[in-house]
PDB file of N, CA and C in Angstrom:
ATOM      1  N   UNK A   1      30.884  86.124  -4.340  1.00  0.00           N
ATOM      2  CA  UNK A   1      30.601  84.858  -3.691  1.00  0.00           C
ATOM      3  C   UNK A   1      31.766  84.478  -2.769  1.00  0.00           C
ATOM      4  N   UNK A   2      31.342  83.828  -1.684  1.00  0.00           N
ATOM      5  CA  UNK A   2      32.486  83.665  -1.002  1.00  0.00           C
ATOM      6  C   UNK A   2      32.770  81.974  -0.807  1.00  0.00           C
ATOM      7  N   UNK A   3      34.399  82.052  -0.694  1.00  0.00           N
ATOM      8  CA  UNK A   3      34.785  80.935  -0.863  1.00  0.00           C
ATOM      9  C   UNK A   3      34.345  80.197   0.291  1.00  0.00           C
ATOM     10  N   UNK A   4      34.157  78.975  -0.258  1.00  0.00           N
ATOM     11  CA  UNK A   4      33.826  77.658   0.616  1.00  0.00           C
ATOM     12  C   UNK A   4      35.109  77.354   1.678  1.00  0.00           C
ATOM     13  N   UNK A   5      36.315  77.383   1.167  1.00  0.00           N
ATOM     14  CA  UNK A   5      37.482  77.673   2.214  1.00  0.00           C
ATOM     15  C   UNK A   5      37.039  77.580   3.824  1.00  0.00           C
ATOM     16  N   UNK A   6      36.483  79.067   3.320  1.00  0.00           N
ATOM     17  CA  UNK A   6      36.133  79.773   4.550  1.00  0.00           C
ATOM     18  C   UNK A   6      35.022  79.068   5.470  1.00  0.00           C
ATOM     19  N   UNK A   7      33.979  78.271   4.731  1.00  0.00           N
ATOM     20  CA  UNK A   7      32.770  78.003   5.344  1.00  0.00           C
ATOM     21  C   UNK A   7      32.844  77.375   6.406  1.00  0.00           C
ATOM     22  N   UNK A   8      32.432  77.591   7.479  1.00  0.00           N
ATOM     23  CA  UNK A   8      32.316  76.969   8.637  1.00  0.00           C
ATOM     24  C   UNK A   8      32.350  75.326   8.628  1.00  0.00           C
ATOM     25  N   UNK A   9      31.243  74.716   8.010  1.00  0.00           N
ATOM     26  CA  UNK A   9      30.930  73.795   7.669  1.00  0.00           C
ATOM     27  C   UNK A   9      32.059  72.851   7.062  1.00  0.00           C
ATOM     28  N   UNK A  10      32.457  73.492   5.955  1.00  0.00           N
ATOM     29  CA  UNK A  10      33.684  73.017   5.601  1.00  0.00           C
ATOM     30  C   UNK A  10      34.827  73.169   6.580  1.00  0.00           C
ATOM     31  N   UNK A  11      35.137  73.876   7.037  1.00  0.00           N
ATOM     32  CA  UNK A  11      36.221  73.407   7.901  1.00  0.00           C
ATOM     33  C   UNK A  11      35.865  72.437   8.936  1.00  0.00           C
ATOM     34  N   UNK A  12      34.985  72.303   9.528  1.00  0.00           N
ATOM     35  CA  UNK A  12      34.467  71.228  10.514  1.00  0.00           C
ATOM     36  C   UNK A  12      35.205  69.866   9.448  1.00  0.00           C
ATOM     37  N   UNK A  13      35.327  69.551   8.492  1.00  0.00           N
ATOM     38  CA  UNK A  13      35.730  68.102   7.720  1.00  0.00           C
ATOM     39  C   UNK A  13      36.882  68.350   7.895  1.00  0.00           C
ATOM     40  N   UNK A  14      37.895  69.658   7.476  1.00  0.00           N
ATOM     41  CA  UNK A  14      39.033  69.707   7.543  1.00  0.00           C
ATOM     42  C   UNK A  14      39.706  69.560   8.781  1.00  0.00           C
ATOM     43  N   UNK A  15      39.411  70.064   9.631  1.00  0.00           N
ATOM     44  CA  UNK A  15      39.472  69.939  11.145  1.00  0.00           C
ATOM     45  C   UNK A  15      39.695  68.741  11.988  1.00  0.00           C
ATOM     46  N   UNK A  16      38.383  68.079  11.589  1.00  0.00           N
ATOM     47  CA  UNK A  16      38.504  66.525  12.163  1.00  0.00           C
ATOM     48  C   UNK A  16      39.587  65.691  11.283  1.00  0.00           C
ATOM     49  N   UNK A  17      39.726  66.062  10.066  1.00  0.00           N
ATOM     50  CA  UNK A  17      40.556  65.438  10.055  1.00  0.00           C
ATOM     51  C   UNK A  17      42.111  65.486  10.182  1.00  0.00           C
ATOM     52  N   UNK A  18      42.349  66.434  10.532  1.00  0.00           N
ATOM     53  CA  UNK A  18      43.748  66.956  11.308  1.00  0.00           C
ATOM     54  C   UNK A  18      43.786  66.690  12.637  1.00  0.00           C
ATOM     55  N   UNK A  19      42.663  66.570  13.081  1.00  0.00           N
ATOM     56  CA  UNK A  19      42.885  66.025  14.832  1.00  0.00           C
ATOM     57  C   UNK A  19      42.962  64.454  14.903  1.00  0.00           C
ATOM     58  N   UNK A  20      41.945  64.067  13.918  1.00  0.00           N
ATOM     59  CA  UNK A  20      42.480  62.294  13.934  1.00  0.00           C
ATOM     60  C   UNK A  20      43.503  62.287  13.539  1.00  0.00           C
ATOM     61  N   UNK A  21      44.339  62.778  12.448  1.00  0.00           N
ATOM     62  CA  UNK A  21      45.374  62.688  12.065  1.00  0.00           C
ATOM     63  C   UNK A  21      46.168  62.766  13.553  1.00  0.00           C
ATOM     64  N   UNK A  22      46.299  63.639  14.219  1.00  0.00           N
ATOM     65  CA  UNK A  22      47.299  64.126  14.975  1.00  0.00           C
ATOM     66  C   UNK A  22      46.666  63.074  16.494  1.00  0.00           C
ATOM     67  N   UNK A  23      45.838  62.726  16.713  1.00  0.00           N
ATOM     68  CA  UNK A  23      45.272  62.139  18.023  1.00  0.00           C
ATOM     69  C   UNK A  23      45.962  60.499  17.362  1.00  0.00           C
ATOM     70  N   UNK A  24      45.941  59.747  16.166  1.00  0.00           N
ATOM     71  CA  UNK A  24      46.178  59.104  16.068  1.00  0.00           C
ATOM     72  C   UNK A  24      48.150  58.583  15.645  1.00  0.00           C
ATOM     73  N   UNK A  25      48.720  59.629  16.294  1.00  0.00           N
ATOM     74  CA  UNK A  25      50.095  59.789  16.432  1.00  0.00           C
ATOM     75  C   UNK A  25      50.880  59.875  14.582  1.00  0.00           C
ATOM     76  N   UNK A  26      50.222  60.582  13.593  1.00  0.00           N
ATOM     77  CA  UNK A  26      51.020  60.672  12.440  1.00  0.00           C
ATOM     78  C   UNK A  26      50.961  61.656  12.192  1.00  0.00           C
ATOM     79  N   UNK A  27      52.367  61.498  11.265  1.00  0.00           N
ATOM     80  CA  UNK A  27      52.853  63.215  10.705  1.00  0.00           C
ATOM     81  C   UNK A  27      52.048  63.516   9.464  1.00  0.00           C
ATOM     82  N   UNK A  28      52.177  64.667   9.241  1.00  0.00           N
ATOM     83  CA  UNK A  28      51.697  65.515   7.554  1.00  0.00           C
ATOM     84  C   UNK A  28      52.860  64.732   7.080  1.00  0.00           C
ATOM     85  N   UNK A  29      54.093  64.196   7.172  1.00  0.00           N
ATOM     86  CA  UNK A  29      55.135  63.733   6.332  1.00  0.00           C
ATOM     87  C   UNK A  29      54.398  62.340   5.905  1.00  0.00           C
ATOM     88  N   UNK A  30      54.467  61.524   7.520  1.00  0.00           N
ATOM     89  CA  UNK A  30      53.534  60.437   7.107  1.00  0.00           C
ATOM     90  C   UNK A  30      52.164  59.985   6.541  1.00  0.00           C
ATOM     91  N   UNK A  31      51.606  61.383   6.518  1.00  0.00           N
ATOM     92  CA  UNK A  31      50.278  61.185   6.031  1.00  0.00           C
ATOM     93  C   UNK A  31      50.594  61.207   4.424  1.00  0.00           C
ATOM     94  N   UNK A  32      51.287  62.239   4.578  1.00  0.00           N
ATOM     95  CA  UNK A  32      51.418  62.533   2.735  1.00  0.00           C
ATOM     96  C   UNK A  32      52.478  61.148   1.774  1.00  0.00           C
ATOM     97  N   UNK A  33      53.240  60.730   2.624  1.00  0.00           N
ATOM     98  CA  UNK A  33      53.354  59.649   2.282  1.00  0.00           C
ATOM     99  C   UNK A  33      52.594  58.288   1.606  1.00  0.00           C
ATOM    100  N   UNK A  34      51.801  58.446   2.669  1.00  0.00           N
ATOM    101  CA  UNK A  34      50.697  57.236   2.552  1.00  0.00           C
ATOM    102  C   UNK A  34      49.918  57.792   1.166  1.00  0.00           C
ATOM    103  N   UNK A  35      49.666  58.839   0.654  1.00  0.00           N
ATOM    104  CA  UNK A  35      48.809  59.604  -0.226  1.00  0.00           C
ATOM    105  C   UNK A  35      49.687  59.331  -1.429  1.00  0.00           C
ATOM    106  N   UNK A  36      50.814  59.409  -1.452  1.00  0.00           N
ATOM    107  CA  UNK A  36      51.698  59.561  -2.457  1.00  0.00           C
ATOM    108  C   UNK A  36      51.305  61.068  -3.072  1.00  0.00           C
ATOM    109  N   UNK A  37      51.916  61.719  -1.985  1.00  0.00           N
ATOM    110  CA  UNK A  37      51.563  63.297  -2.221  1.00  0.00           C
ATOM    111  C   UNK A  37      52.472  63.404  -1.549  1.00  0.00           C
ATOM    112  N   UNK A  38      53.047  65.400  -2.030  1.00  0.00           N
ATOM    113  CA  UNK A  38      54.282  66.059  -1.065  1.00  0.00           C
ATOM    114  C   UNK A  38      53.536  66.249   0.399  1.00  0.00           C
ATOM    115  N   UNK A  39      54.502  66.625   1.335  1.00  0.00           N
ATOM    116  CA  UNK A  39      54.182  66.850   2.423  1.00  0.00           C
ATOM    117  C   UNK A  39      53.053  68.209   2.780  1.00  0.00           C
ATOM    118  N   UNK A  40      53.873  69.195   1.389  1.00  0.00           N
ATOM    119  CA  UNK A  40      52.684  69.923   1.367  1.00  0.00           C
ATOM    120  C   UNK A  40      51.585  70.183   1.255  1.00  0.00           C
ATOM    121  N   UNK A  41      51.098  69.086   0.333  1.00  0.00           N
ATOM    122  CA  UNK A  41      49.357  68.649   0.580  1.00  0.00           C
ATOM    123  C   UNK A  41      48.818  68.559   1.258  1.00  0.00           C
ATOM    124  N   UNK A  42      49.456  68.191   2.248  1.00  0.00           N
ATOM    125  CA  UNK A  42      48.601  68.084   3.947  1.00  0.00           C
ATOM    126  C   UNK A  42      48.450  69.255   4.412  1.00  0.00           C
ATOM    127  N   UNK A  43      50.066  70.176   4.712  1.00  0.00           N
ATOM    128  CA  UNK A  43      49.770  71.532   5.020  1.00  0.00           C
ATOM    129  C   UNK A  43      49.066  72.307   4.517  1.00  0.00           C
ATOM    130  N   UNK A  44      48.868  72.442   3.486  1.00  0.00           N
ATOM    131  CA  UNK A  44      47.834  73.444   2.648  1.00  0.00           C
ATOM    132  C   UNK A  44      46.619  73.324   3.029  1.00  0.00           C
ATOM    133  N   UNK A  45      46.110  71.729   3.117  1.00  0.00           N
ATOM    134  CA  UNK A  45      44.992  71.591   3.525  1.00  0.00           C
ATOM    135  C   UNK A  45      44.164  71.696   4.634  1.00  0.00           C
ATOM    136  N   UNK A  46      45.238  71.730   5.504  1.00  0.00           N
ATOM    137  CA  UNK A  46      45.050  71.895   6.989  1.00  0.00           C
ATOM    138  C   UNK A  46      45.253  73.454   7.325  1.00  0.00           C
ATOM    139  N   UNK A  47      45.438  73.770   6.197  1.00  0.00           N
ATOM    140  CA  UNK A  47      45.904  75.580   6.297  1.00  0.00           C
ATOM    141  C   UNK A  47      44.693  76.089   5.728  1.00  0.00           C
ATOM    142  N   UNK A  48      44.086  75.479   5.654  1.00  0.00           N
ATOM    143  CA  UNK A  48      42.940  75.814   4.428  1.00  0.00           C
ATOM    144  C   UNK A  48      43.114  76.678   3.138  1.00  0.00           C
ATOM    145  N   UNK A  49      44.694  76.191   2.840  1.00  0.00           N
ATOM    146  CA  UNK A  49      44.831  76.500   1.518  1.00  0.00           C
ATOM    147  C   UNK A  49      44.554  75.964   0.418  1.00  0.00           C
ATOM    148  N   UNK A  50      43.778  74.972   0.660  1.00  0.00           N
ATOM    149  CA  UNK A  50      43.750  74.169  -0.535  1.00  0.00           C
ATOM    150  C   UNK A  50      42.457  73.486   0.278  1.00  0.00           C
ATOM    151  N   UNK A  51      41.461  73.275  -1.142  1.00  0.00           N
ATOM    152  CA  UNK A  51      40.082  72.830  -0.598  1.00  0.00           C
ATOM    153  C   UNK A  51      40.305  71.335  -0.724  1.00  0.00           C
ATOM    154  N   UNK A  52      39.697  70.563  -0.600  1.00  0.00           N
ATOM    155  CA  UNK A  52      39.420  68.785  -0.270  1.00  0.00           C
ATOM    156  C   UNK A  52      38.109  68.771  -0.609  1.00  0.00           C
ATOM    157  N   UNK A  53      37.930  67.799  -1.751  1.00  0.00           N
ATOM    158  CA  UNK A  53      36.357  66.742  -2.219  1.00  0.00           C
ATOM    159  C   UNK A  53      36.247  66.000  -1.582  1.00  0.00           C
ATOM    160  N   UNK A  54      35.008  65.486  -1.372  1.00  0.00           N
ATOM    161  CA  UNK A  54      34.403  64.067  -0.928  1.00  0.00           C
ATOM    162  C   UNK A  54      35.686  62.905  -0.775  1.00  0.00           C
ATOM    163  N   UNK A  55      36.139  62.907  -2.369  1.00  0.00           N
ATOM    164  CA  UNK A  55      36.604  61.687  -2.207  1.00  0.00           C
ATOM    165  C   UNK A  55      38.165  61.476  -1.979  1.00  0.00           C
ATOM    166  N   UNK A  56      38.797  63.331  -1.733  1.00  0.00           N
ATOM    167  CA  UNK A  56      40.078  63.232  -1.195  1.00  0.00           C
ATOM    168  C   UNK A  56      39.277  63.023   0.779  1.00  0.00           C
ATOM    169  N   UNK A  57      38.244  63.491   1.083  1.00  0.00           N
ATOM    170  CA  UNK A  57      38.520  62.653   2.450  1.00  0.00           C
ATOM    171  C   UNK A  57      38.423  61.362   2.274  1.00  0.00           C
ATOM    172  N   UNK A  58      37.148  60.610   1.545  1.00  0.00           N
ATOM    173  CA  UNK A  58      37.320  59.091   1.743  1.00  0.00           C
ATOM    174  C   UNK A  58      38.758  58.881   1.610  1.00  0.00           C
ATOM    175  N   UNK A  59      39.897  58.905   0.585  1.00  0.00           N
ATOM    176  CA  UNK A  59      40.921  58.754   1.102  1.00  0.00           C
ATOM    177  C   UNK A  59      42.074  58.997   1.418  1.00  0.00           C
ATOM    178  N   UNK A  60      41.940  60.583   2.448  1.00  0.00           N
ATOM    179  CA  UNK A  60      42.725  60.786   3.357  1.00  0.00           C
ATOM    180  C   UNK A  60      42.018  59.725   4.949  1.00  0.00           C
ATOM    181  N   UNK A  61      40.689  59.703   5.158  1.00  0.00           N
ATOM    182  CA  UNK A  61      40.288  59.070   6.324  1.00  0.00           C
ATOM    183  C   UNK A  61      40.869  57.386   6.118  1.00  0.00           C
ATOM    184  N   UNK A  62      40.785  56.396   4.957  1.00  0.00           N
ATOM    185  CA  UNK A  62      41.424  55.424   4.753  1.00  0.00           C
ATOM    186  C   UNK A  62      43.054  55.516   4.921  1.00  0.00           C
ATOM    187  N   UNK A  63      43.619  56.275   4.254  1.00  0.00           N
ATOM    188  CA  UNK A  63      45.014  56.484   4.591  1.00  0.00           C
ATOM    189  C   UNK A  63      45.360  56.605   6.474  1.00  0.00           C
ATOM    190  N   UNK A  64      44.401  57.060   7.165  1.00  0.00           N
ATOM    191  CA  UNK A  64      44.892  57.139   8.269  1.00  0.00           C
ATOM    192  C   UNK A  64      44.347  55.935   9.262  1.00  0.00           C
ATOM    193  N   UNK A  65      43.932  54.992   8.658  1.00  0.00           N
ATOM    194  CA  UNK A  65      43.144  53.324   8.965  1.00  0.00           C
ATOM    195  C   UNK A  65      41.959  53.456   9.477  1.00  0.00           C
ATOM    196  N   UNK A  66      40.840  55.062   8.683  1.00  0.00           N
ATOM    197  CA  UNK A  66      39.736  55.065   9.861  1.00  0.00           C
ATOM    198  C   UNK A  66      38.664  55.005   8.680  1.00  0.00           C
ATOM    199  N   UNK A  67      37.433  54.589   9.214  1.00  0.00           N
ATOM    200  CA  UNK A  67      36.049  54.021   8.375  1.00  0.00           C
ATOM    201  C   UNK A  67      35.681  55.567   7.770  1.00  0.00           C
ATOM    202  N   UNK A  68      35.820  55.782   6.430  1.00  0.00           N
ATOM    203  CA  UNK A  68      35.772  57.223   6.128  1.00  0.00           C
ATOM    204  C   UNK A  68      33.760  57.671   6.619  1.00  0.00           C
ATOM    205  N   UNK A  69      33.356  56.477   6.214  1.00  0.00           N
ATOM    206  CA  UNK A  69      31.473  56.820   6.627  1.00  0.00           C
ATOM    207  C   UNK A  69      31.303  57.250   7.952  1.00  0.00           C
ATOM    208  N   UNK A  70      32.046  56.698   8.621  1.00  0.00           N
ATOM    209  CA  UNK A  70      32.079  57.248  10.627  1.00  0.00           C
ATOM    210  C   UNK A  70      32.842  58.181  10.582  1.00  0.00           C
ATOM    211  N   UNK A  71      33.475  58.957   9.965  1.00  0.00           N
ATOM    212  CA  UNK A  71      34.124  59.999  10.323  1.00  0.00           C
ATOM    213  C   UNK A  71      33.319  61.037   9.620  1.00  0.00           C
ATOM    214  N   UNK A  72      32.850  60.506   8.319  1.00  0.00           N
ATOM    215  CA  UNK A  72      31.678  61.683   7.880  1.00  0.00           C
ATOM    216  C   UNK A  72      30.784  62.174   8.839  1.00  0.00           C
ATOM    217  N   UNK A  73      30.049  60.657   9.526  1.00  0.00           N
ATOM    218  CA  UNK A  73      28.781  61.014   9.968  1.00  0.00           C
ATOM    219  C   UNK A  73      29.349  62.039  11.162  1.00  0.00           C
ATOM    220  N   UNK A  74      30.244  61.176  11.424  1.00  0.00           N
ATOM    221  CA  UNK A  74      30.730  62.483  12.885  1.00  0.00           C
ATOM    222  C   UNK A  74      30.735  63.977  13.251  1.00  0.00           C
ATOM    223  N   UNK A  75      31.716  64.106  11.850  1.00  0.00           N
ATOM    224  CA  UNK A  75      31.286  65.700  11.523  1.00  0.00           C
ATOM    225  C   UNK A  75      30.052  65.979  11.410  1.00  0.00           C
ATOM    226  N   UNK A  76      29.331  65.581  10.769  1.00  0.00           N
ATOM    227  CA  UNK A  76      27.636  65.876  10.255  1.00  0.00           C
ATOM    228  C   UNK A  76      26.900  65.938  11.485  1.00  0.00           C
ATOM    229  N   UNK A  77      27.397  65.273  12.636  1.00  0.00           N
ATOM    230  CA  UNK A  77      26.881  65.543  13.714  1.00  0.00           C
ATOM    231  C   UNK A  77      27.377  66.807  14.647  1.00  0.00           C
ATOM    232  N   UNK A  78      28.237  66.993  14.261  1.00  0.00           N
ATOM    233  CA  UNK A  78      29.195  67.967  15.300  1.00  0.00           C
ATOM    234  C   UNK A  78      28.399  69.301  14.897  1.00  0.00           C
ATOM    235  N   UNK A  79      28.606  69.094  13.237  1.00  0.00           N
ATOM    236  CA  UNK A  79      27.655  70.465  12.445  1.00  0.00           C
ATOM    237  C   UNK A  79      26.267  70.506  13.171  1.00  0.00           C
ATOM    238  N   UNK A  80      25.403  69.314  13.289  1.00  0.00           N
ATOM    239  CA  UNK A  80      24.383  69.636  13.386  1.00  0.00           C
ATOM    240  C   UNK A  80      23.948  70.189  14.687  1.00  0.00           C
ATOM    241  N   UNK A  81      24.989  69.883  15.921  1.00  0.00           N
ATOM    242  CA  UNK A  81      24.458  70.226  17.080  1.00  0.00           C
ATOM    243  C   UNK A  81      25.395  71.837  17.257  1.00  0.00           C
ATOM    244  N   UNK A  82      25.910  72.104  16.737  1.00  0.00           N
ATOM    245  CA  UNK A  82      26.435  73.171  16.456  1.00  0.00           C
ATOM    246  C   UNK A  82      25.740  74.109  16.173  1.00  0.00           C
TER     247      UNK A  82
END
């Protein structure tokens, strides 16, 4: 079976949220901050070393001051016209 990591789909969540992260001027230091997580949590995740649930995006997307439901649907759209 192959890992979800990898899945297209799944990275589309991981993705967006490294570009809001980064479009909205904060670091993996500052993000992981806000998380009360090492800095490496971010990297891993953005490395796709480390997978992310539902509800680590709801709040990684809150940690970065954005409506986690509009950033879902966003992706879900990006997937779908994809």
């Amino acid at each position: 079976m192959t890992s979800t990591l990898h899945d297209a789909n799944y990275r589309a969540f991981v993705t967006h949220l490294a570009a809001l992260r980064t479009r909205l001027g904060v670091t993996q230091t500052d993000l992981a901050q806000r998380l009360g997580k090492p800095q490496s949590f971010v990297s891993k995740m953005e490395r796709f070393e480390r997978r992310i649930d539902p509800e680590e995006f709801r709040t990684i997307a809150v940690a970065l001051g954005a409506d986690p439901a509009l950033e879902f649907t966003t992706v879900v759209s990006q997937i779908q016209r994809n």
